[in-house]
N, C-alpha and C. Protein backbone atom coordinates (compact mmCIF):
# COMPACT_ATOMS: atom_id res chain seq x y z
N UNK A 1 5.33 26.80 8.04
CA UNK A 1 4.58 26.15 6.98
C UNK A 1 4.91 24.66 6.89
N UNK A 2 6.19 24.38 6.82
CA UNK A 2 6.95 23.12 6.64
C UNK A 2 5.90 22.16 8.28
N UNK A 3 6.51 22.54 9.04
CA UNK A 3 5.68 22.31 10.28
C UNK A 3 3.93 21.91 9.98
N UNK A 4 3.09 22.79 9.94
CA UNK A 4 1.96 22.27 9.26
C UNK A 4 1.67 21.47 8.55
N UNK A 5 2.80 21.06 7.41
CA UNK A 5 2.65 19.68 6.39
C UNK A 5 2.70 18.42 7.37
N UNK A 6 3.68 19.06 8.13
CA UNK A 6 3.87 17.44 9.03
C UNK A 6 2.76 17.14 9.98
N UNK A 7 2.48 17.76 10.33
CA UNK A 7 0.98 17.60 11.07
C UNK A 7 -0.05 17.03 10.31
N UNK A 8 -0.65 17.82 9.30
CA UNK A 8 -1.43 17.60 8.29
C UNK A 8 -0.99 16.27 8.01
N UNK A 9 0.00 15.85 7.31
CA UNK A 9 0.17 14.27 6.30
C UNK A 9 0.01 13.39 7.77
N UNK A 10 0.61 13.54 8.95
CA UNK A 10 0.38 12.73 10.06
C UNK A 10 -0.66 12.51 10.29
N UNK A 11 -1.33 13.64 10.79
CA UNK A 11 -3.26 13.20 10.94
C UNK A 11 -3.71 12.17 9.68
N UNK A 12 -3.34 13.03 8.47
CA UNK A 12 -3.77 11.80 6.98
C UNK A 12 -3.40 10.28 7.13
N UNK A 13 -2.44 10.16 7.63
CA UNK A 13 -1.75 9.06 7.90
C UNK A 13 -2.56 8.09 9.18
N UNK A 14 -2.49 8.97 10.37
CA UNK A 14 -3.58 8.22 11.40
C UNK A 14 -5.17 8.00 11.03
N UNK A 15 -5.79 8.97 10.17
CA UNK A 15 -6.61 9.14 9.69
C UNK A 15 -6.95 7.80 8.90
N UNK A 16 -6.39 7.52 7.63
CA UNK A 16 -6.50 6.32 6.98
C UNK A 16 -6.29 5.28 7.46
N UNK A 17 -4.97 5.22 8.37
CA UNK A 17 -4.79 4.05 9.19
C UNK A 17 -6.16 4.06 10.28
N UNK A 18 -7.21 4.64 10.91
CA UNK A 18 -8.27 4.48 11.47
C UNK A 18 -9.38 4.02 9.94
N UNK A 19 -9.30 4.37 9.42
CA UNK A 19 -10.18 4.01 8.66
C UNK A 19 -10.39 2.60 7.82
N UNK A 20 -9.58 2.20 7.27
CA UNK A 20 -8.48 1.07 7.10
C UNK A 20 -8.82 0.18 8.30
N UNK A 21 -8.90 0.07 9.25
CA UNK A 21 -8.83 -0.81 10.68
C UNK A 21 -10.65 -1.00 10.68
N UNK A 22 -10.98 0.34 10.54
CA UNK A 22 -12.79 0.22 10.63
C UNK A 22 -13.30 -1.26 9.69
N UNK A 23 -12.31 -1.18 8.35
CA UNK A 23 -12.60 -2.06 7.32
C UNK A 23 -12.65 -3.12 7.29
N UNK A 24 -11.36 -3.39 7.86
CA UNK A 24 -10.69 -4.50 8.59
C UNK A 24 -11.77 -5.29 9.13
N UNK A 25 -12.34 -4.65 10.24
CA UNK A 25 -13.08 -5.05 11.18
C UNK A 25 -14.21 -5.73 10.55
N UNK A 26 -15.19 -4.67 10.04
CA UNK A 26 -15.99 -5.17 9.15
C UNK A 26 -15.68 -6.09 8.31
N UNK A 27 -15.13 -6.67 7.72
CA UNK A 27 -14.47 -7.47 6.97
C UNK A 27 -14.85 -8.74 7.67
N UNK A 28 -13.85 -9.05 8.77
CA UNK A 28 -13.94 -9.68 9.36
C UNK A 28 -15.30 -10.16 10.49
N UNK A 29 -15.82 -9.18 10.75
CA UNK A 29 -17.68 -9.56 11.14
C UNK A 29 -17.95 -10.16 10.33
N UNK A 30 -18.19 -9.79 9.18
CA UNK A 30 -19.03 -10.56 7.79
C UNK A 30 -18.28 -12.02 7.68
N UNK A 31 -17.19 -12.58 8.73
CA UNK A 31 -16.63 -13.94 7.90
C UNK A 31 -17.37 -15.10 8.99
N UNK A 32 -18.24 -13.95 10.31
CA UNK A 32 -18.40 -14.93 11.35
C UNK A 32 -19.49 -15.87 10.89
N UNK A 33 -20.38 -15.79 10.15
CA UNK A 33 -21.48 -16.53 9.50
C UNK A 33 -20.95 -17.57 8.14
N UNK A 34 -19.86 -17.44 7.93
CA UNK A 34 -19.42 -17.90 6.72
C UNK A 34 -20.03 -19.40 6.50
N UNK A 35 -19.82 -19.97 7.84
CA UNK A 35 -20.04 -21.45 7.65
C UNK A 35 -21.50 -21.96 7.31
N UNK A 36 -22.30 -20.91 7.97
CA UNK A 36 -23.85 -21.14 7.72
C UNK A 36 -24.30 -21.24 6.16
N UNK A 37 -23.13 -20.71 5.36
CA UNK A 37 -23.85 -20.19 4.00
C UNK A 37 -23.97 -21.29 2.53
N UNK A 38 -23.95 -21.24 1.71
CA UNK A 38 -24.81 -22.21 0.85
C UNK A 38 -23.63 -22.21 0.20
N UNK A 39 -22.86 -22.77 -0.79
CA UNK A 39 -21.62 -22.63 -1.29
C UNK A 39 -21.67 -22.14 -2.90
N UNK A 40 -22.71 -21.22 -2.80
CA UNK A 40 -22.45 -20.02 -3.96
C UNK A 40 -22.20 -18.75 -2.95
N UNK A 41 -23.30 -18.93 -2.50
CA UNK A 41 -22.57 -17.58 -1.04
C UNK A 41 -21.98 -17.69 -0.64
N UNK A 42 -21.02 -19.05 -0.18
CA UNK A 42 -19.19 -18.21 0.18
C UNK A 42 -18.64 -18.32 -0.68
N UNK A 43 -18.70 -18.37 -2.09
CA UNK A 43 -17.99 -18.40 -3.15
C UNK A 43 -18.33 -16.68 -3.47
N UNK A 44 -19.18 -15.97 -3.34
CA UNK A 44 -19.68 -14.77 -3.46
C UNK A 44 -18.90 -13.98 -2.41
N UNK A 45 -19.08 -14.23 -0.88
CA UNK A 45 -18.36 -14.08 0.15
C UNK A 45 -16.64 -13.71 0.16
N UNK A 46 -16.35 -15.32 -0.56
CA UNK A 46 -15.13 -15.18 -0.48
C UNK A 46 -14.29 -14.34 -1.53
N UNK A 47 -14.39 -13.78 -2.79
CA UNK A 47 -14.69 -12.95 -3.87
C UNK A 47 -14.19 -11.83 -3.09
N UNK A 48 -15.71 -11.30 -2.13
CA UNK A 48 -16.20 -9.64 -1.57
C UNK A 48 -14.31 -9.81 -0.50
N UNK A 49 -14.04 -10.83 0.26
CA UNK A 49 -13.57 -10.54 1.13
C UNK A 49 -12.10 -10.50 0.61
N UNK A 50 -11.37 -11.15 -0.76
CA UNK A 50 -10.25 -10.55 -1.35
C UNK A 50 -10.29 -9.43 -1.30
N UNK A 51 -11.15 -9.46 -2.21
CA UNK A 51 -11.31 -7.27 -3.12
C UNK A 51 -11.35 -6.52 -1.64
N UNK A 52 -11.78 -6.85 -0.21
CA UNK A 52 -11.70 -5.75 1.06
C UNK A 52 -10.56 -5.81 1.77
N UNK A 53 -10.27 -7.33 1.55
CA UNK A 53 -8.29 -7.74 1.92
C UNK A 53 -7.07 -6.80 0.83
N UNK A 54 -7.65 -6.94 -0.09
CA UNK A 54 -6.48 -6.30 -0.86
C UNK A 54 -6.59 -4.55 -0.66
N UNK A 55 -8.18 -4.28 -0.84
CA UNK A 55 -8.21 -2.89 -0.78
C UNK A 55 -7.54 -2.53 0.95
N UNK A 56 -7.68 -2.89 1.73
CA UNK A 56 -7.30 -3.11 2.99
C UNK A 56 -5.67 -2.98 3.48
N UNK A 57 -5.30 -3.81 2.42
CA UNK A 57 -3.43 -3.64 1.96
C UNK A 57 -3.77 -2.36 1.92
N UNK A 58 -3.85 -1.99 0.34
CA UNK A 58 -3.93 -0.26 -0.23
C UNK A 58 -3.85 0.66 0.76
N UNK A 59 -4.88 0.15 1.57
CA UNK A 59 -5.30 1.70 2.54
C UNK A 59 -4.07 1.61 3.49
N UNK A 60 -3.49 0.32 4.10
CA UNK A 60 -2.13 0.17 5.11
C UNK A 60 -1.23 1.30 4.43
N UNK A 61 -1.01 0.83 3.11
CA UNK A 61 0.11 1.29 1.90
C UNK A 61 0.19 3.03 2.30
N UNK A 62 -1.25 3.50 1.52
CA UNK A 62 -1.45 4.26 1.34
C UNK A 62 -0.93 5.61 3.13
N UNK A 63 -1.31 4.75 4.03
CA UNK A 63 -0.79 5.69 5.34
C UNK A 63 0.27 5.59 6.07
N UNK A 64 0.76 4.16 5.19
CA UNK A 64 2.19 4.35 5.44
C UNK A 64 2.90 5.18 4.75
N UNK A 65 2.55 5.54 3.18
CA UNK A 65 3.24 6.80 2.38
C UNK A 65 3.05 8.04 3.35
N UNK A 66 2.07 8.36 3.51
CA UNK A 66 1.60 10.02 4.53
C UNK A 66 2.64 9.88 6.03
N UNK A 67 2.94 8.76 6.34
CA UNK A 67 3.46 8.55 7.70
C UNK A 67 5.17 9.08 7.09
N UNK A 68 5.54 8.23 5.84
CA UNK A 68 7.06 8.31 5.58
C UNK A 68 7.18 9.71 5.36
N UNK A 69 5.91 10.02 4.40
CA UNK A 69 5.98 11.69 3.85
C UNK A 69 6.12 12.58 5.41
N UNK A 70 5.14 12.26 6.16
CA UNK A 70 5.43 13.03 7.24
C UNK A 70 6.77 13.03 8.09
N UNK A 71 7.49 11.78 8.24
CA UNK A 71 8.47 12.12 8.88
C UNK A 71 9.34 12.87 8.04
N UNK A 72 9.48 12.15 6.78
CA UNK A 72 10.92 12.74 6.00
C UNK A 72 10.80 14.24 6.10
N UNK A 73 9.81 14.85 5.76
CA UNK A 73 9.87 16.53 5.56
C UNK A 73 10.31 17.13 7.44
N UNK A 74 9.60 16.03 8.21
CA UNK A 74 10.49 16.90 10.01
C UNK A 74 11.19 16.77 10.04
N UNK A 75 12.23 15.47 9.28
CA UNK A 75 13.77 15.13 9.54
C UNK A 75 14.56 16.03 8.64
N UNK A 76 13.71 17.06 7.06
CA UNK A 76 14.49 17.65 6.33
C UNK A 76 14.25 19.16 6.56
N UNK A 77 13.47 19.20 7.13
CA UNK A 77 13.44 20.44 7.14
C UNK A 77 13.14 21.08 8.98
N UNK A 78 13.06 20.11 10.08
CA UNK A 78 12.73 20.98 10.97
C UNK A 78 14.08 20.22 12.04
N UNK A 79 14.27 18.77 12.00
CA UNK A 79 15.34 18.38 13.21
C UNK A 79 15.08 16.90 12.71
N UNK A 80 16.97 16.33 12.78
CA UNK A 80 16.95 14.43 13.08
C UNK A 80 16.38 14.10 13.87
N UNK A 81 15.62 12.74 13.50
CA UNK A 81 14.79 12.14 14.53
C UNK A 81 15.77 10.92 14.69
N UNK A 82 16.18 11.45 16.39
CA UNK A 82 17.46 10.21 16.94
C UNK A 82 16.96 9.04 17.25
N UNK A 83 15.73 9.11 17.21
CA UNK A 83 15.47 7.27 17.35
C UNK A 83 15.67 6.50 16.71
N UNK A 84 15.44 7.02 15.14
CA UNK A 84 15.69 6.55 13.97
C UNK A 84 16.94 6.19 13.80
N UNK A 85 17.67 6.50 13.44
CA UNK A 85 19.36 6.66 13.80
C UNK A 85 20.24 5.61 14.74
N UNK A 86 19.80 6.07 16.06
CA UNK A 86 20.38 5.30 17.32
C UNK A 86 19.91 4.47 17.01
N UNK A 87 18.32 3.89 16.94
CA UNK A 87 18.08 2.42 17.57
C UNK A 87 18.35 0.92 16.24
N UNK A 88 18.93 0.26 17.04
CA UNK A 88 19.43 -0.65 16.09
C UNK A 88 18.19 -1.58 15.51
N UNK A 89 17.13 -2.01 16.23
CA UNK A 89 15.91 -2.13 15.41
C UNK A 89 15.19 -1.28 14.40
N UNK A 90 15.48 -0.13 14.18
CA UNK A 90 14.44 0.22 13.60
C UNK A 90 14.94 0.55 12.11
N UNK A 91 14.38 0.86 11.34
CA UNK A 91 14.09 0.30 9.98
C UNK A 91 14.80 1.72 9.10
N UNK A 92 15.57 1.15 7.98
CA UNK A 92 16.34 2.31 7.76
C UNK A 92 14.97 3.41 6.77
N UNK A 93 14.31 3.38 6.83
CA UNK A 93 12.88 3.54 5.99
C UNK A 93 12.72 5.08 6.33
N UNK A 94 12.81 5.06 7.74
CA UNK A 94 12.87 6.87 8.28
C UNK A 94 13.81 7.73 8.10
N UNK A 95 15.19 6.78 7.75
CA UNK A 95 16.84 7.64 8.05
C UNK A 95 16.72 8.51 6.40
N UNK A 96 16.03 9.96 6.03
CA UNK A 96 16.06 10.50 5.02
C UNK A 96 17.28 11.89 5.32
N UNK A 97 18.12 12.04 4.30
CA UNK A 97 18.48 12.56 4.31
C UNK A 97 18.86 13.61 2.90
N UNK A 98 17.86 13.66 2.10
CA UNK A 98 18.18 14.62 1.01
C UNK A 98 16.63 14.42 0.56
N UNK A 99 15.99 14.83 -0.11
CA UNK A 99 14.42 15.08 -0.94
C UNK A 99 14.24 14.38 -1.88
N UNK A 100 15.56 13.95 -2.94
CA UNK A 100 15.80 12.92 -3.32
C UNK A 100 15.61 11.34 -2.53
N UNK A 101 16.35 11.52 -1.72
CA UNK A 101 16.46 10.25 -0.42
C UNK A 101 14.51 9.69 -0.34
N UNK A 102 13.91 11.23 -0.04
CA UNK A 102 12.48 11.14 0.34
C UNK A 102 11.66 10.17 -1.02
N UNK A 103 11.99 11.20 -1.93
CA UNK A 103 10.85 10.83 -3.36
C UNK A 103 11.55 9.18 -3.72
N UNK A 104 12.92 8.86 -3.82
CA UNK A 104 12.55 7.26 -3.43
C UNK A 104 12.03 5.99 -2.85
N UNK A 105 11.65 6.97 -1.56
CA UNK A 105 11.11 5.66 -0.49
C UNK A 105 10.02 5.87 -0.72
N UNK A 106 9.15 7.09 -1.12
CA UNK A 106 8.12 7.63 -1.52
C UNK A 106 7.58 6.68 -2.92
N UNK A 107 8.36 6.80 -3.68
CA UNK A 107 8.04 5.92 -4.57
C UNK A 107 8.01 4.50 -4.84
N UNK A 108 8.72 3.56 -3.99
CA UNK A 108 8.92 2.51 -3.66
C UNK A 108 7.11 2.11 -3.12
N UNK A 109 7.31 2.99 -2.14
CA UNK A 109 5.96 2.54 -1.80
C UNK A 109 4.44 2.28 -2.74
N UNK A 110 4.49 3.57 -3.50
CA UNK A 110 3.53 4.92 -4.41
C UNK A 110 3.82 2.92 -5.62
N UNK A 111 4.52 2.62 -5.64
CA UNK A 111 4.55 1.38 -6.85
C UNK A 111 4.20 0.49 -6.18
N UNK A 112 4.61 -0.47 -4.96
CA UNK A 112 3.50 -1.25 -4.55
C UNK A 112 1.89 -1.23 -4.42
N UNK A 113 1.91 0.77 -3.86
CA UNK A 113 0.10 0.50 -4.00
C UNK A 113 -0.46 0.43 -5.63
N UNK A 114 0.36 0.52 -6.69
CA UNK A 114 -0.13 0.65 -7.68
C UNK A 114 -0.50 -1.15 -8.09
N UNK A 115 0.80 -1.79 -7.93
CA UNK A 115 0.61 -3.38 -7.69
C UNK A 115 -0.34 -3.36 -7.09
N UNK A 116 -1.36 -3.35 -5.71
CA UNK A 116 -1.90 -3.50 -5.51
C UNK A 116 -3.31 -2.90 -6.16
N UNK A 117 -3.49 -2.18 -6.45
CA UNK A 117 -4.82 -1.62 -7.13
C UNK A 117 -4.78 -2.55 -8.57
N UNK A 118 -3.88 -3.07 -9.35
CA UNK A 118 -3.95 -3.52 -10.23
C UNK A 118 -4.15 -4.89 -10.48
N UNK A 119 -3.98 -5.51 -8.72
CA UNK A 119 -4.45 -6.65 -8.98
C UNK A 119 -5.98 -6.54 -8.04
N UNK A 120 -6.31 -5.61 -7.47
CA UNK A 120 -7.80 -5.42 -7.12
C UNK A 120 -8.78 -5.64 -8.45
N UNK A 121 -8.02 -4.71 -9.46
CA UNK A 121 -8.95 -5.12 -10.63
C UNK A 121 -8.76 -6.25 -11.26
N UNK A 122 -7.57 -6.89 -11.11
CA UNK A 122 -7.47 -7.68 -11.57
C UNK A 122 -8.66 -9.10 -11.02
N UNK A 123 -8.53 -8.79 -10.24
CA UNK A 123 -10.00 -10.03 -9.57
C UNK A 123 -11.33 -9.94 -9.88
N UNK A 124 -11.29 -9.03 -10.27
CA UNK A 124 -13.15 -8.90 -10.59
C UNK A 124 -12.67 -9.68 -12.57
N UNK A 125 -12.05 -9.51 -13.19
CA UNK A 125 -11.66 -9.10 -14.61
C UNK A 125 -12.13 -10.73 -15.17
N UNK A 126 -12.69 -10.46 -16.58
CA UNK A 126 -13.21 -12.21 -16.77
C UNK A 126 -13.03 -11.94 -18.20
N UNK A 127 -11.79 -12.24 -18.45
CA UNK A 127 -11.05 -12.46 -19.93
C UNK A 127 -12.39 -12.87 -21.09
N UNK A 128 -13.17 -12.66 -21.68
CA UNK A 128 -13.82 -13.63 -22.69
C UNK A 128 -13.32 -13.88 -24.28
N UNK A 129 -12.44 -13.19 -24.25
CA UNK A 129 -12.28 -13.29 -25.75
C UNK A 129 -10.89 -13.39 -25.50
N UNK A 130 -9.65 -14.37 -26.87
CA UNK A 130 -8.34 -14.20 -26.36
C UNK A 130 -7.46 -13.62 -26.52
N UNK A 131 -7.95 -12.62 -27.05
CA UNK A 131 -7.01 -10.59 -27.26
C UNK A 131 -7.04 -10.49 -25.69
N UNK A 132 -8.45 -10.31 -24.84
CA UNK A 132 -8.57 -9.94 -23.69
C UNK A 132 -7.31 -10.31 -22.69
N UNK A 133 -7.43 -11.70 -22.85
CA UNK A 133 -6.38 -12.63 -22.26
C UNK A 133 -5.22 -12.57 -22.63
N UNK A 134 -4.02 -12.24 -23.58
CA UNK A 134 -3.19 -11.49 -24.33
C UNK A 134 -2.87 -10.31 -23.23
N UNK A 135 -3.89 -9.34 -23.53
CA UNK A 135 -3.80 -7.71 -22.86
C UNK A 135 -3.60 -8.06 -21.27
N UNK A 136 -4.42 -9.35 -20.74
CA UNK A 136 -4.01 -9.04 -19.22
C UNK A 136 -2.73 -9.89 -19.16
N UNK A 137 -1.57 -10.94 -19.48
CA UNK A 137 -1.14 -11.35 -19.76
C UNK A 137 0.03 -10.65 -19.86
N UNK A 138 0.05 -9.75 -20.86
CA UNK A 138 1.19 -8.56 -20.87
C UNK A 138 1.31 -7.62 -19.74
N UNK A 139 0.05 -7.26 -19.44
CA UNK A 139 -0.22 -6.37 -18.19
C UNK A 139 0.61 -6.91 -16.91
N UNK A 140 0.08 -8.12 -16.68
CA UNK A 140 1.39 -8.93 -15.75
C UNK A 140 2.66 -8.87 -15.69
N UNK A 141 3.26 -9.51 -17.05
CA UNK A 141 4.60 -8.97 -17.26
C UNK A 141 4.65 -7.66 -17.18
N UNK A 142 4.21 -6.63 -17.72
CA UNK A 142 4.49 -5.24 -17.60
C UNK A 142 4.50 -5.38 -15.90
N UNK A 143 3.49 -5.57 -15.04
CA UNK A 143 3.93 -5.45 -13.99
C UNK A 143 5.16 -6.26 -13.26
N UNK A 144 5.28 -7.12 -13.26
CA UNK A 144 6.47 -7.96 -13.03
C UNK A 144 7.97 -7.21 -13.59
N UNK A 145 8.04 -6.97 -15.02
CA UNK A 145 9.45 -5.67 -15.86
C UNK A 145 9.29 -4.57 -14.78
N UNK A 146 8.12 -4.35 -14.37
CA UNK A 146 8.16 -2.95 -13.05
C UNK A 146 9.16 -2.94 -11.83
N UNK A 147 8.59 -4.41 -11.27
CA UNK A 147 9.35 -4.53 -10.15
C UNK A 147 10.81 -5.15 -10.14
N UNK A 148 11.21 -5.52 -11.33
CA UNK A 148 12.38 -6.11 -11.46
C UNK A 148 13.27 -4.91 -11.34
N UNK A 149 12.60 -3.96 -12.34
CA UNK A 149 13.78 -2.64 -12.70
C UNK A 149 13.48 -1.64 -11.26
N UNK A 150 12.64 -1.85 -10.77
CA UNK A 150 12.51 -0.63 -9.55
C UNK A 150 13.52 -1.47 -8.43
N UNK A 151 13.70 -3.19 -8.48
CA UNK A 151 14.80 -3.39 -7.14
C UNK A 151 16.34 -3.25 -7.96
N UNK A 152 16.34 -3.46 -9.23
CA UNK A 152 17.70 -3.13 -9.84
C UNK A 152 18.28 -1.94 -9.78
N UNK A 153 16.97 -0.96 -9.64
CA UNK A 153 17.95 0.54 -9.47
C UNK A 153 18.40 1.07 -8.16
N UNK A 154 17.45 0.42 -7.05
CA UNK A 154 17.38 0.21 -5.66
C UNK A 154 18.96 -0.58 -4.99
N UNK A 155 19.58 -1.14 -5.92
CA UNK A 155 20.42 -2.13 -5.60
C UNK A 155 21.58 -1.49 -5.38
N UNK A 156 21.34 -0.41 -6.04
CA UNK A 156 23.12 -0.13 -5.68
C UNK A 156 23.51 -0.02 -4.41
């Protein structure tokens, strides 16, 4: 069963990471005309191509979680992966060793994509009144108090 998850979140993982790249791409077609355009349309342009850059992050984010999820559960439950380990480049990100160990790096991540979705909306968002501006304002700091206390507990 354990075996099957890892397969499964891996495909999810290559899966999004193909999909994600499709975006990419497209993204980037749409910038080859940029210069031709009238300068409300690349102001329109340039707008569309944050919100597909950032969503674009997300989706990286997002299959890098399924990739970590997938290794950690083969390294906890089926065999160490000695590459991880031995090789002095590589990134201590894979070396899991308890479920605990997992749901941290898991979450580390799971809070950047949330940073990121929050400033996706945050770009479209057009304060008009100055409660509005207040609420996103705090929202910032609230996000900023996020990441302070998620590397302080990280620190030990």
């Amino acid at each position: 069963m354990v075996l099957f998850a890892v397969i499964a979140s891996l495909l999810m993982a290559f899966g999004i990471f193909y999909m994600t790249s499709i975006d990419v791409y497209y993204t980037l077609a749409h910038l080859t005309h940029y210069h031709e355009l009238t300068d409300m349309e690349r102001a329109e342009l340039k707008s569309q191509t944050v919100a597909h850059v950032v969503g674009s992050v997300d989706g990286f984010l997002l299959g890098a979680i399924m990739l970590i999820f997938s290794l950690g559960l083969y390294e906890l439950f089926i065999s160490k992966i000695d590459e991880a380990e031995g090789a002095k480049s590589a990134s201590k990100i894979l070396m899991i060793k308890s479920l605990d160990d997992l749901k941290d790096k898991l979450a580390k991540v799971i809070l950047l994509i949330l940073i990121v979705m929050f400033f996706e909306q945050a770009l479209f968002l057009k304060p008009t009144a100055p409660l509005e501006l207040l609420y996103y304002s705090l929202a910032i700091m609230l996000v900023a108090l996020a990441l302070y206390l998620s590397h302080k507990a990280y620190a030990h």
